[in-house]
PDB file of N, CA and C in Angstrom:
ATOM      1  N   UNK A   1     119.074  72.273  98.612  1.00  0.00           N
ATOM      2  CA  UNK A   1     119.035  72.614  97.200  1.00  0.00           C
ATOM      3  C   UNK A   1     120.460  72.638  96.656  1.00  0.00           C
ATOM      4  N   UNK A   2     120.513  72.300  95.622  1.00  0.00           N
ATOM      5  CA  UNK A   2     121.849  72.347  94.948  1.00  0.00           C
ATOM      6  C   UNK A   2     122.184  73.461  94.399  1.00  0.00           C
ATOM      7  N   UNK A   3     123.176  73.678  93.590  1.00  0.00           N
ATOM      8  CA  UNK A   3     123.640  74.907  93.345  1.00  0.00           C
ATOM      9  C   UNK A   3     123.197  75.077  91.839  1.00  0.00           C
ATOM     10  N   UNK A   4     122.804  73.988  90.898  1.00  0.00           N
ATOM     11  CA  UNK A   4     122.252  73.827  89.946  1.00  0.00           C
ATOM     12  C   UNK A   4     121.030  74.368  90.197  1.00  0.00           C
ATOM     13  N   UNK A   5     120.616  73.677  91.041  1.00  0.00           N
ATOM     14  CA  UNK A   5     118.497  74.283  90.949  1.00  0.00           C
ATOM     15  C   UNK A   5     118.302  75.786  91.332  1.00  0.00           C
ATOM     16  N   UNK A   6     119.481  76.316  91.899  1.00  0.00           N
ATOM     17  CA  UNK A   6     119.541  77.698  92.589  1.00  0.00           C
ATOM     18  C   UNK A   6     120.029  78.479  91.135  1.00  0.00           C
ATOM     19  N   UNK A   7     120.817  77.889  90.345  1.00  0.00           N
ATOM     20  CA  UNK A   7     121.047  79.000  89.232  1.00  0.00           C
ATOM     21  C   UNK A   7     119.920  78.801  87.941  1.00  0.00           C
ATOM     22  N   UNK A   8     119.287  77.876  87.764  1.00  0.00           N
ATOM     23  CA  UNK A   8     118.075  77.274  87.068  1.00  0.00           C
ATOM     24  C   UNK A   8     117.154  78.202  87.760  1.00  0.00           C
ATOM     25  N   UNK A   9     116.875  78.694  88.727  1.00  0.00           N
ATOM     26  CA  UNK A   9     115.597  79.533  89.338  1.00  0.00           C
ATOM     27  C   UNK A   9     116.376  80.747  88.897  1.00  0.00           C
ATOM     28  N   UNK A  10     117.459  81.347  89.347  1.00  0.00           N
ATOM     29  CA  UNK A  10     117.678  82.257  88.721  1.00  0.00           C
ATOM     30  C   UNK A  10     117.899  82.864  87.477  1.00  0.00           C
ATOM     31  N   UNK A  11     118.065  81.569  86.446  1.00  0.00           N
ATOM     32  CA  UNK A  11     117.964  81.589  85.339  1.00  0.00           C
ATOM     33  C   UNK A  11     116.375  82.285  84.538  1.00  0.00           C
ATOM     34  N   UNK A  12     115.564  81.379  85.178  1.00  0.00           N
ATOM     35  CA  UNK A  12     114.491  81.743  85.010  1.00  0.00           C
ATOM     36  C   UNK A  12     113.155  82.971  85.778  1.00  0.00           C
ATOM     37  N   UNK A  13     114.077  83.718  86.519  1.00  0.00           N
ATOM     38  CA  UNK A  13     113.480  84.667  87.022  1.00  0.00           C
ATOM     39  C   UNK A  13     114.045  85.544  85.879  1.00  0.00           C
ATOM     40  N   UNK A  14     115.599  85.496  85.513  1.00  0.00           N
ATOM     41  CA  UNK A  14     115.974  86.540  84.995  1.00  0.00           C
ATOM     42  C   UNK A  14     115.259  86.790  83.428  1.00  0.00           C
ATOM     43  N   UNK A  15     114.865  85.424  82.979  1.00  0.00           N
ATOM     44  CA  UNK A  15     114.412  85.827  81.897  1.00  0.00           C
ATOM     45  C   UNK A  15     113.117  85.957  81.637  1.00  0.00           C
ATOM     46  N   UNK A  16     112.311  85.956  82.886  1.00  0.00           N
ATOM     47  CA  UNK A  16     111.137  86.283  83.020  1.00  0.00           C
ATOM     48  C   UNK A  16     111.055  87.818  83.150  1.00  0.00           C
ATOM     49  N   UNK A  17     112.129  88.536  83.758  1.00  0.00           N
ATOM     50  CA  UNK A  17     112.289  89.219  83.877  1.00  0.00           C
ATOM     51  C   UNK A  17     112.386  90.539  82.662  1.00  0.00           C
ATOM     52  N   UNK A  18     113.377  89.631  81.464  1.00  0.00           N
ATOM     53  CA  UNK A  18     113.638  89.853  80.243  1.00  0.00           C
ATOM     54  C   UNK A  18     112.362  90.584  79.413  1.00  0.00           C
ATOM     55  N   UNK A  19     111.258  89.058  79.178  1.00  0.00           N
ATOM     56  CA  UNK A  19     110.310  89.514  78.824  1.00  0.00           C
ATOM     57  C   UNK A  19     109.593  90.139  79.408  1.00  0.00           C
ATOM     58  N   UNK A  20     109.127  90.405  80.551  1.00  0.00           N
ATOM     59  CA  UNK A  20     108.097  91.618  81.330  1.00  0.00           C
ATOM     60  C   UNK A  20     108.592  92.624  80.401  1.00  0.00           C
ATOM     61  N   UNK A  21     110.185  93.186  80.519  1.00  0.00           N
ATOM     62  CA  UNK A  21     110.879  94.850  79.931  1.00  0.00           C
ATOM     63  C   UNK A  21     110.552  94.688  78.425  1.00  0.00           C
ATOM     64  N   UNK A  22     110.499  93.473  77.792  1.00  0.00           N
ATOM     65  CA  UNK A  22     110.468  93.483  76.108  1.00  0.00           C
ATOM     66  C   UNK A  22     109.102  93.566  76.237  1.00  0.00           C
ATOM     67  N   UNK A  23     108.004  93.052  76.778  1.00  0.00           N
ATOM     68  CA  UNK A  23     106.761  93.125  76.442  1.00  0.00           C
ATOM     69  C   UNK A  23     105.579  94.077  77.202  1.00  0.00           C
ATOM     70  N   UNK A  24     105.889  94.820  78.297  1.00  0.00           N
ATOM     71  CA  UNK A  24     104.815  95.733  79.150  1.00  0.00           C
ATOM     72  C   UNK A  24     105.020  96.965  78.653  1.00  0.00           C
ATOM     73  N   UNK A  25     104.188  97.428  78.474  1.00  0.00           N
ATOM     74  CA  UNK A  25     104.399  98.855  78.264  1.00  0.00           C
ATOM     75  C   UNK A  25     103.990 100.326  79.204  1.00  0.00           C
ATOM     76  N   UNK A  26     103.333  99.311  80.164  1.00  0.00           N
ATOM     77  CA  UNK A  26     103.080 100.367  81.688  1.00  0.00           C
ATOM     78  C   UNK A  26     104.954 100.406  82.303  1.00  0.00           C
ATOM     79  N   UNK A  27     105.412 101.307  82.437  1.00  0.00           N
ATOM     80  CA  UNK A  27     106.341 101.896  83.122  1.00  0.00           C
ATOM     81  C   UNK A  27     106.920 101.373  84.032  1.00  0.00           C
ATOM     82  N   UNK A  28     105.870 101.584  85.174  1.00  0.00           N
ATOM     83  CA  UNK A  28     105.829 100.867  86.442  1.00  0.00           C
ATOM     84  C   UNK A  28     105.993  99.428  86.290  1.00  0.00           C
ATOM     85  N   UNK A  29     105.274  98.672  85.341  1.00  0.00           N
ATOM     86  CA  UNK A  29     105.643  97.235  84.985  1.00  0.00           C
ATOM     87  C   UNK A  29     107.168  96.923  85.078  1.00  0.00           C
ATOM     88  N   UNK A  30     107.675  97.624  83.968  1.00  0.00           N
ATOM     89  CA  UNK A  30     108.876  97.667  83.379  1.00  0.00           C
ATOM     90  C   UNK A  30     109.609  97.580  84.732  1.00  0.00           C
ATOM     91  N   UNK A  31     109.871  98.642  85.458  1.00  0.00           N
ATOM     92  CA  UNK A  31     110.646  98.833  86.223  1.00  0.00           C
ATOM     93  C   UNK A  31     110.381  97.596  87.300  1.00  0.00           C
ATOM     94  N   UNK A  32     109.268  97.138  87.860  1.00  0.00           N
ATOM     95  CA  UNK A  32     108.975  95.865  88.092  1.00  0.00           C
ATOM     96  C   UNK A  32     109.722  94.339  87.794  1.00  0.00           C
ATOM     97  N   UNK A  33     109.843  94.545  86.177  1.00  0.00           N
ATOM     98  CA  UNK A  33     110.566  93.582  85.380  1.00  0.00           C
ATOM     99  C   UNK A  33     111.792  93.747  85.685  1.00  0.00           C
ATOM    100  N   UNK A  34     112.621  94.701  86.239  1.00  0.00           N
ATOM    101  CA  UNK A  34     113.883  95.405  86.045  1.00  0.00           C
ATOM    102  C   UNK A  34     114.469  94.602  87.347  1.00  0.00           C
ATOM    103  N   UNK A  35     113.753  94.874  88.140  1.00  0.00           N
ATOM    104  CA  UNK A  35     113.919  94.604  89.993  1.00  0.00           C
ATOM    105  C   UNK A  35     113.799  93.088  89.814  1.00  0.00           C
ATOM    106  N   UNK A  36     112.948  92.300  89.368  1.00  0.00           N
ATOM    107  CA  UNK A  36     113.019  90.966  88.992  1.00  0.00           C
ATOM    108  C   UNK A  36     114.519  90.296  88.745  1.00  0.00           C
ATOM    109  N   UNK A  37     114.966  91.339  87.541  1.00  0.00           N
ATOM    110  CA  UNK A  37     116.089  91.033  87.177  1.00  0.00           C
ATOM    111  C   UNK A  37     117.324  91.300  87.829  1.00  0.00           C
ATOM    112  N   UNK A  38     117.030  92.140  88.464  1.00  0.00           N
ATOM    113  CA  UNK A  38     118.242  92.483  89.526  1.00  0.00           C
ATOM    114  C   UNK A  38     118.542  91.526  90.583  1.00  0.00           C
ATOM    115  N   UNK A  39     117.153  91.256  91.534  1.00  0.00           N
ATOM    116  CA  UNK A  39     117.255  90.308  92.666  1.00  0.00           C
ATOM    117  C   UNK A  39     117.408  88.715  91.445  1.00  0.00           C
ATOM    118  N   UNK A  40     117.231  87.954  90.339  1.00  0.00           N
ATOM    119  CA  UNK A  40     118.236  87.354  90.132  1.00  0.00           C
ATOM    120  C   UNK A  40     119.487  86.853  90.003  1.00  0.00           C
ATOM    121  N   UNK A  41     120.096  88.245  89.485  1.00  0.00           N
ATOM    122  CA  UNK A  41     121.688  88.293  90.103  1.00  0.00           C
ATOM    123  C   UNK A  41     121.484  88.068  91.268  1.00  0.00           C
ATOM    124  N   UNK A  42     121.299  88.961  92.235  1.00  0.00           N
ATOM    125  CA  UNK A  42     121.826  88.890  93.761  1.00  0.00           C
ATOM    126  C   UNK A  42     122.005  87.380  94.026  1.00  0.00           C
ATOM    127  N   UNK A  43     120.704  86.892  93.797  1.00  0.00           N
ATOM    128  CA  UNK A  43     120.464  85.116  93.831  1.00  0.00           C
ATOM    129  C   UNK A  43     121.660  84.379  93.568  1.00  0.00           C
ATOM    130  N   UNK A  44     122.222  84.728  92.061  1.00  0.00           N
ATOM    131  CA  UNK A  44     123.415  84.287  91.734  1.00  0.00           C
ATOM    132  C   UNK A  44     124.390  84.244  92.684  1.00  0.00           C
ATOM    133  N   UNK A  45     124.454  85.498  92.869  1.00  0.00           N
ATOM    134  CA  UNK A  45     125.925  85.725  93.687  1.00  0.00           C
ATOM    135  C   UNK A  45     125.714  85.548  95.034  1.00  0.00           C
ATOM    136  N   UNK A  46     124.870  85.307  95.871  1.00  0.00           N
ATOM    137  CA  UNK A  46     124.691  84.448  96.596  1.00  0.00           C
ATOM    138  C   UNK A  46     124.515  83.077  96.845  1.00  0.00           C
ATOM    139  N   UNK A  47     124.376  82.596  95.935  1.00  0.00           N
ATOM    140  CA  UNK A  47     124.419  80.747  95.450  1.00  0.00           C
ATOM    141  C   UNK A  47     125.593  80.075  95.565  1.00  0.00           C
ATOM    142  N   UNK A  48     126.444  81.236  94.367  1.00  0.00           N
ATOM    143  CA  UNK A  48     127.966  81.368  94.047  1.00  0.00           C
ATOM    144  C   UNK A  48     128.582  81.196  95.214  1.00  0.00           C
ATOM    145  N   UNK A  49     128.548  82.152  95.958  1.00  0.00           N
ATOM    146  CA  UNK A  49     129.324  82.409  97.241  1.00  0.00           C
ATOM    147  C   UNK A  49     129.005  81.688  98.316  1.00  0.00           C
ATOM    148  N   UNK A  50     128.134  80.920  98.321  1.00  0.00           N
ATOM    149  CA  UNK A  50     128.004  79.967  99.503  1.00  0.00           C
ATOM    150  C   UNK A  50     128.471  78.218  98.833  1.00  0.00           C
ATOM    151  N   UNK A  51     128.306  78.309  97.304  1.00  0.00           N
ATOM    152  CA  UNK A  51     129.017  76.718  97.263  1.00  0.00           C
ATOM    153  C   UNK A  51     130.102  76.777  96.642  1.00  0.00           C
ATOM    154  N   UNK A  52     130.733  77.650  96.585  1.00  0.00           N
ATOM    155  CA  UNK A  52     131.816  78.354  95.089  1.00  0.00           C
ATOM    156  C   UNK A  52     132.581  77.799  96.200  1.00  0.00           C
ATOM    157  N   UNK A  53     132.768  79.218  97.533  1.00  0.00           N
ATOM    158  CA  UNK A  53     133.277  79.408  98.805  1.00  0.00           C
ATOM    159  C   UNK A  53     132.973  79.143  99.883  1.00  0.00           C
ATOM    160  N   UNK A  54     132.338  77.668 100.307  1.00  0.00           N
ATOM    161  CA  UNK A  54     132.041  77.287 101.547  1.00  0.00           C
ATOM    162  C   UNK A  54     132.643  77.977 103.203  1.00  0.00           C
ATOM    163  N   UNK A  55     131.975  78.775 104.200  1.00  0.00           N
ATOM    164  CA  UNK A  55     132.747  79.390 105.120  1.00  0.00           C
ATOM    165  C   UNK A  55     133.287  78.196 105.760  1.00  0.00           C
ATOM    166  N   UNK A  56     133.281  77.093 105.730  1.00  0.00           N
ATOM    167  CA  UNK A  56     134.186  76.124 106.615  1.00  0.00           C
ATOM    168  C   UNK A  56     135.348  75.754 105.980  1.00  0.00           C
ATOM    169  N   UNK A  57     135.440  76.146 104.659  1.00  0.00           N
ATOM    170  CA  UNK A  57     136.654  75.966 103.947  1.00  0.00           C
ATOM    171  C   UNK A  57     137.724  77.033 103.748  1.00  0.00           C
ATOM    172  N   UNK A  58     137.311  78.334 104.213  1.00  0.00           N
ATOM    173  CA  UNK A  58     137.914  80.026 103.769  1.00  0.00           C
ATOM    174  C   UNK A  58     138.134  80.225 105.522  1.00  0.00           C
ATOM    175  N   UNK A  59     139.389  80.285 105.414  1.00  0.00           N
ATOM    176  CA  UNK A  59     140.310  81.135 106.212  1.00  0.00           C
ATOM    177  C   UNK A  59     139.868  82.481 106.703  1.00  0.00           C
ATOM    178  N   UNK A  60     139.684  83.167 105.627  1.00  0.00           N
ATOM    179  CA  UNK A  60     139.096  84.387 105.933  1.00  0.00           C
ATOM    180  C   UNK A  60     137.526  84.321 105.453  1.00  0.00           C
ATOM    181  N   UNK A  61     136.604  85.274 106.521  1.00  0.00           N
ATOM    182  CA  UNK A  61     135.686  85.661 106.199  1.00  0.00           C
ATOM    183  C   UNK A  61     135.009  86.462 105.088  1.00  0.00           C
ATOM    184  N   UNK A  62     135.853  87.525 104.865  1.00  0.00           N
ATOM    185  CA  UNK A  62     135.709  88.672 104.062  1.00  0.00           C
ATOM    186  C   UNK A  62     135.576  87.758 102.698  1.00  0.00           C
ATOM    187  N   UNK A  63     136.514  87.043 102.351  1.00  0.00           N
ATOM    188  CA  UNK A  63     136.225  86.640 100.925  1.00  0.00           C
ATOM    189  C   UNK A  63     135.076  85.247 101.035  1.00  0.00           C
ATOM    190  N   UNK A  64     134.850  84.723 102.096  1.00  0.00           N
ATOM    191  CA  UNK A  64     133.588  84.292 101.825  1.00  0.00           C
ATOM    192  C   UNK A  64     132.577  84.361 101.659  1.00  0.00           C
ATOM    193  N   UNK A  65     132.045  86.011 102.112  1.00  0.00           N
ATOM    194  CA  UNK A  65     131.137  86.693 102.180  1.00  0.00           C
ATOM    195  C   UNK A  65     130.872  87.627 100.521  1.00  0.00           C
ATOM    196  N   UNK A  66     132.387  87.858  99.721  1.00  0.00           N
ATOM    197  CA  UNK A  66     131.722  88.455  98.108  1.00  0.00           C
ATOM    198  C   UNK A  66     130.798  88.350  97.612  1.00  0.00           C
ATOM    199  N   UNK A  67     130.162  87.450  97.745  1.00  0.00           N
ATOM    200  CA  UNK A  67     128.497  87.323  96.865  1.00  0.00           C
ATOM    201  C   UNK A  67     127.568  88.280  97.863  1.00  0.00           C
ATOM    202  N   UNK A  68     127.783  88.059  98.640  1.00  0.00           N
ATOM    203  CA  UNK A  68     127.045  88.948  99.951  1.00  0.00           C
ATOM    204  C   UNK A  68     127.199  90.393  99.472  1.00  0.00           C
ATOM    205  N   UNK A  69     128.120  91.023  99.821  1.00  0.00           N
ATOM    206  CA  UNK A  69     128.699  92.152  99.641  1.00  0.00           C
ATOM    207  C   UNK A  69     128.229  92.673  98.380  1.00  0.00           C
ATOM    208  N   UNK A  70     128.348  92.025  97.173  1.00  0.00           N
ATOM    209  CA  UNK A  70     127.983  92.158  95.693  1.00  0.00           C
ATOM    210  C   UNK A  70     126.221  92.476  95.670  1.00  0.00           C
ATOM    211  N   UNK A  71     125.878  91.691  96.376  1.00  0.00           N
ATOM    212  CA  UNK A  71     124.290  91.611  96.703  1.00  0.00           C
ATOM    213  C   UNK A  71     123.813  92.342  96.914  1.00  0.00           C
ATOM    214  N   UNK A  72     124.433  93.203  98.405  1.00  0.00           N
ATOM    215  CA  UNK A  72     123.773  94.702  99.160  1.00  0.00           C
ATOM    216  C   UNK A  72     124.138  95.621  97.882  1.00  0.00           C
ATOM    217  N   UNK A  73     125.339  95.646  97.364  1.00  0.00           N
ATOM    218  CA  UNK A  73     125.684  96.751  96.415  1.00  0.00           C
ATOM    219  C   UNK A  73     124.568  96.618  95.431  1.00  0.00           C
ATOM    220  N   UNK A  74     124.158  95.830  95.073  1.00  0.00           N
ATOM    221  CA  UNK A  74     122.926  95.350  93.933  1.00  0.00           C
ATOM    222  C   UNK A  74     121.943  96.011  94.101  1.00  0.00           C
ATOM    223  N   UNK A  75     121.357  95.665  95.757  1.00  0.00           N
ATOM    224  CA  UNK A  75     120.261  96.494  96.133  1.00  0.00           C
ATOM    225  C   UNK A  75     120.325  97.774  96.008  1.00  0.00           C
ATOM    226  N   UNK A  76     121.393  98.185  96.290  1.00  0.00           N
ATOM    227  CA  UNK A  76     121.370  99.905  96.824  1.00  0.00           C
ATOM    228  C   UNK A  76     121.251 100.656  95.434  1.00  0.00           C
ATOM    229  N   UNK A  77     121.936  99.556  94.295  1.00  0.00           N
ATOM    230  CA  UNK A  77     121.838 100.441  93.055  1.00  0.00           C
ATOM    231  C   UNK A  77     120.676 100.124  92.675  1.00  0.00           C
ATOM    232  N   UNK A  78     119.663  99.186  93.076  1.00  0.00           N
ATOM    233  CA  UNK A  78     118.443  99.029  92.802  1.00  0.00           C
ATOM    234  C   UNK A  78     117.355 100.149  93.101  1.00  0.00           C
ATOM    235  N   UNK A  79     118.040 100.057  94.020  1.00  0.00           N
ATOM    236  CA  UNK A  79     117.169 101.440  94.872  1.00  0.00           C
ATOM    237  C   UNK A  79     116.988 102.752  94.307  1.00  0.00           C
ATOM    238  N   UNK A  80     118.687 102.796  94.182  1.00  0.00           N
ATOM    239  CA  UNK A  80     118.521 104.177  93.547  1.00  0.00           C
ATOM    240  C   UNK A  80     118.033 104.462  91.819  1.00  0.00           C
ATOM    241  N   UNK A  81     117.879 103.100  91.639  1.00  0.00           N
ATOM    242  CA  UNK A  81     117.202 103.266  90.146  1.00  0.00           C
ATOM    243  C   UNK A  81     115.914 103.603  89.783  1.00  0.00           C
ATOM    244  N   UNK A  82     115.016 102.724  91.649  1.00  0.00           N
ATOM    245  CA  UNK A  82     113.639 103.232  91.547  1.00  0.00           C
ATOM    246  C   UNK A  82     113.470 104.505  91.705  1.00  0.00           C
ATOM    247  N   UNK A  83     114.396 105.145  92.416  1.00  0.00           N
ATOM    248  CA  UNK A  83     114.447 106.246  93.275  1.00  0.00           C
ATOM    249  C   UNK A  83     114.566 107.571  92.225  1.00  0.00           C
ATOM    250  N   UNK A  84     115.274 107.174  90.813  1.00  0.00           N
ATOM    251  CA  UNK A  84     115.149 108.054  89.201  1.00  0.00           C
ATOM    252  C   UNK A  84     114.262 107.640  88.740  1.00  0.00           C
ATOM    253  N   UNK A  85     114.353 106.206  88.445  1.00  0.00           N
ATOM    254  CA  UNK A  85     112.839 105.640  87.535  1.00  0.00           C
ATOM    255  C   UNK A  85     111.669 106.528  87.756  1.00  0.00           C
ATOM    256  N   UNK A  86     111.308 106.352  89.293  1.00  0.00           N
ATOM    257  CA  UNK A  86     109.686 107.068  89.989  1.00  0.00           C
ATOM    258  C   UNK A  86     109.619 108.706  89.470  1.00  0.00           C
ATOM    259  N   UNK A  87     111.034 109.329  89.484  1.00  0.00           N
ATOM    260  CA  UNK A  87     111.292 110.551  89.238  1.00  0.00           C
ATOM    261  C   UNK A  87     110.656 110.918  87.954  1.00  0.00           C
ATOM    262  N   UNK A  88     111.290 110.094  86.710  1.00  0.00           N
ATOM    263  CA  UNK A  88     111.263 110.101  85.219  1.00  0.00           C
ATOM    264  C   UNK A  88     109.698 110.155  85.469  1.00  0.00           C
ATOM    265  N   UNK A  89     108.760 108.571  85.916  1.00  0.00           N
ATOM    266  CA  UNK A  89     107.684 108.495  86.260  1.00  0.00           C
ATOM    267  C   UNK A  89     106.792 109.282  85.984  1.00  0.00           C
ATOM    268  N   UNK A  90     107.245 110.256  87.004  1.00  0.00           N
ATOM    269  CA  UNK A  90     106.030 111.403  87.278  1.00  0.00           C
ATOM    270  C   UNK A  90     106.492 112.839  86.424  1.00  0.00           C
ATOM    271  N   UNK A  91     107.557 112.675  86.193  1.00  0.00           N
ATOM    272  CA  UNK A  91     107.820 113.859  84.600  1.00  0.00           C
ATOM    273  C   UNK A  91     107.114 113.503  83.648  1.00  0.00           C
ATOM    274  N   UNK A  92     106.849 112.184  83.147  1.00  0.00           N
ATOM    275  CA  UNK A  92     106.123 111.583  82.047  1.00  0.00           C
ATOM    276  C   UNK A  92     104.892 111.792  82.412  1.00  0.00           C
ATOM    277  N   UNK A  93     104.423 111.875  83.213  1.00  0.00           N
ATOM    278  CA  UNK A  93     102.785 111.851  83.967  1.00  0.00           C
ATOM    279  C   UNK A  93     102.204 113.219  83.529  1.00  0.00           C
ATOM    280  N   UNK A  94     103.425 113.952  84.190  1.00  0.00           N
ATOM    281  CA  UNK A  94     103.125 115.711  84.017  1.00  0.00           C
ATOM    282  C   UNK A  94     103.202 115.957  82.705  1.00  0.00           C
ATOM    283  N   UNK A  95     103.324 115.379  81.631  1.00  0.00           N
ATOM    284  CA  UNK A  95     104.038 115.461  80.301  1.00  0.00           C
ATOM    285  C   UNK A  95     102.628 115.109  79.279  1.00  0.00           C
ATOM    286  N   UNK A  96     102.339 114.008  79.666  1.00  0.00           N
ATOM    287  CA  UNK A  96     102.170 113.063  79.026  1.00  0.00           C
ATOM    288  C   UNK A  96     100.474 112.943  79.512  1.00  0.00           C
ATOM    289  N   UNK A  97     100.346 112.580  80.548  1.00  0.00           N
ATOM    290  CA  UNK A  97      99.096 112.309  81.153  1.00  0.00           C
ATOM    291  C   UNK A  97      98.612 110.866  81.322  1.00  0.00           C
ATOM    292  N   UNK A  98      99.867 110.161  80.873  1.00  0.00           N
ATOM    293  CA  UNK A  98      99.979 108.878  81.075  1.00  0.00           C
ATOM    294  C   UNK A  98     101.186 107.866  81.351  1.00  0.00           C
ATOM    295  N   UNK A  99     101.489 107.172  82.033  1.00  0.00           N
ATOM    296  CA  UNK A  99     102.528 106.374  82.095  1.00  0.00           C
ATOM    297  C   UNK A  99     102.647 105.249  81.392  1.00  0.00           C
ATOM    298  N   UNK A 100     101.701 105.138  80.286  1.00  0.00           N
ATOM    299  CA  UNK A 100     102.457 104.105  79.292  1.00  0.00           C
ATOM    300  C   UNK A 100     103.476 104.554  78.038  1.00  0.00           C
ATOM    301  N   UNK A 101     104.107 103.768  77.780  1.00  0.00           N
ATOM    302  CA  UNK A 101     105.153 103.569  77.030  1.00  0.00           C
ATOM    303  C   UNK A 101     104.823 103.237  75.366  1.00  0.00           C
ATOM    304  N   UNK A 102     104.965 104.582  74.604  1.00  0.00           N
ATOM    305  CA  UNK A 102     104.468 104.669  73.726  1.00  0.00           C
ATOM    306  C   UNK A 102     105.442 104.863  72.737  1.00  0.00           C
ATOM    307  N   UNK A 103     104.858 105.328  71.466  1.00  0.00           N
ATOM    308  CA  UNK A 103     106.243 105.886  70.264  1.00  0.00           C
ATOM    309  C   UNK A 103     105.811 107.102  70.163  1.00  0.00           C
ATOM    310  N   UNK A 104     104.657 107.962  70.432  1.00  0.00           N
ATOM    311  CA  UNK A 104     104.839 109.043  70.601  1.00  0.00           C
ATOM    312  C   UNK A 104     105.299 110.023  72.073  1.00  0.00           C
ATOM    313  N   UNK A 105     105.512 109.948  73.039  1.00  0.00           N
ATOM    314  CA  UNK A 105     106.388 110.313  73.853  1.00  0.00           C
ATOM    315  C   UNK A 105     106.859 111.369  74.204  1.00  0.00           C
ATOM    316  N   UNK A 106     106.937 112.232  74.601  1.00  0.00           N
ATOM    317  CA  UNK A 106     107.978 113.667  74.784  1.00  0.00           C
ATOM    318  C   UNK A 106     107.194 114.609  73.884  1.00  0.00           C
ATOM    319  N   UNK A 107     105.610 113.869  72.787  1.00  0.00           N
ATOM    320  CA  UNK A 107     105.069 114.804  71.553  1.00  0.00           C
ATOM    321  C   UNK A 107     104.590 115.935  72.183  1.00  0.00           C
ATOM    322  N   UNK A 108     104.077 116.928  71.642  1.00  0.00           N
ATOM    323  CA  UNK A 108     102.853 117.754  72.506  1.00  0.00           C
ATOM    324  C   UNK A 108     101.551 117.622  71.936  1.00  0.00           C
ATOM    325  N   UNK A 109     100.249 117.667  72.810  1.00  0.00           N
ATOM    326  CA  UNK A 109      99.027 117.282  72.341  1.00  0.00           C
ATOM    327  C   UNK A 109      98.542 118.063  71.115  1.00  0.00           C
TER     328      UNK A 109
END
């Protein structure tokens, strides 16, 4: 695969991604849409970093590996986003009695 068709897929995850968050209004969707968009980057910067910086061309390892590195950091903040998101989640649940995404919100019944 080329490095074109690899940022064209990521292109289009990310903005698939886009619309899921502009258009779902289940929560859980959203955050769904979110993670979509995240593991696009990673994609990126892994694409990047393997034709940007070929390891048979880099001296050193460490800087051939940045997209890598950028990637795990991606995840972990991914993680910890589900890891508040789920939190918020179930405050809204207890709140609300529902997890969709409304304009009334935070009201009381």
């Amino acid at each position: 695969m080329s490095l074109e068709t690899i940022l064209g897929l990521a292109a289009m995850l990310f903005v698939i991604g886009i619309f899921g968050v502009l258009t779902k209004r289940n929560i859980i969707a959203v955050f769904m849409s979110l993670e979509l968009m995240f593991n696009s980057v990673n994609l990126t910067f892994v694409a990047l970093s393997y034709y940007v910086m070929p390891v048979n061309l880099v001296t050193d390892l460490s800087t051939a590996m940045t997209g890598h590195v950028f990637a795990i950091f991606v995840i972990a903040v991914a993680a910890a986003e589900v890891a508040v998101g789920l939190g918020i989640v179930f405050a809204l649940y207890r709140v609300n009695g529902s997890i969709e995404l409304t304009s009334d919100m935070g009201r009381s019944n």
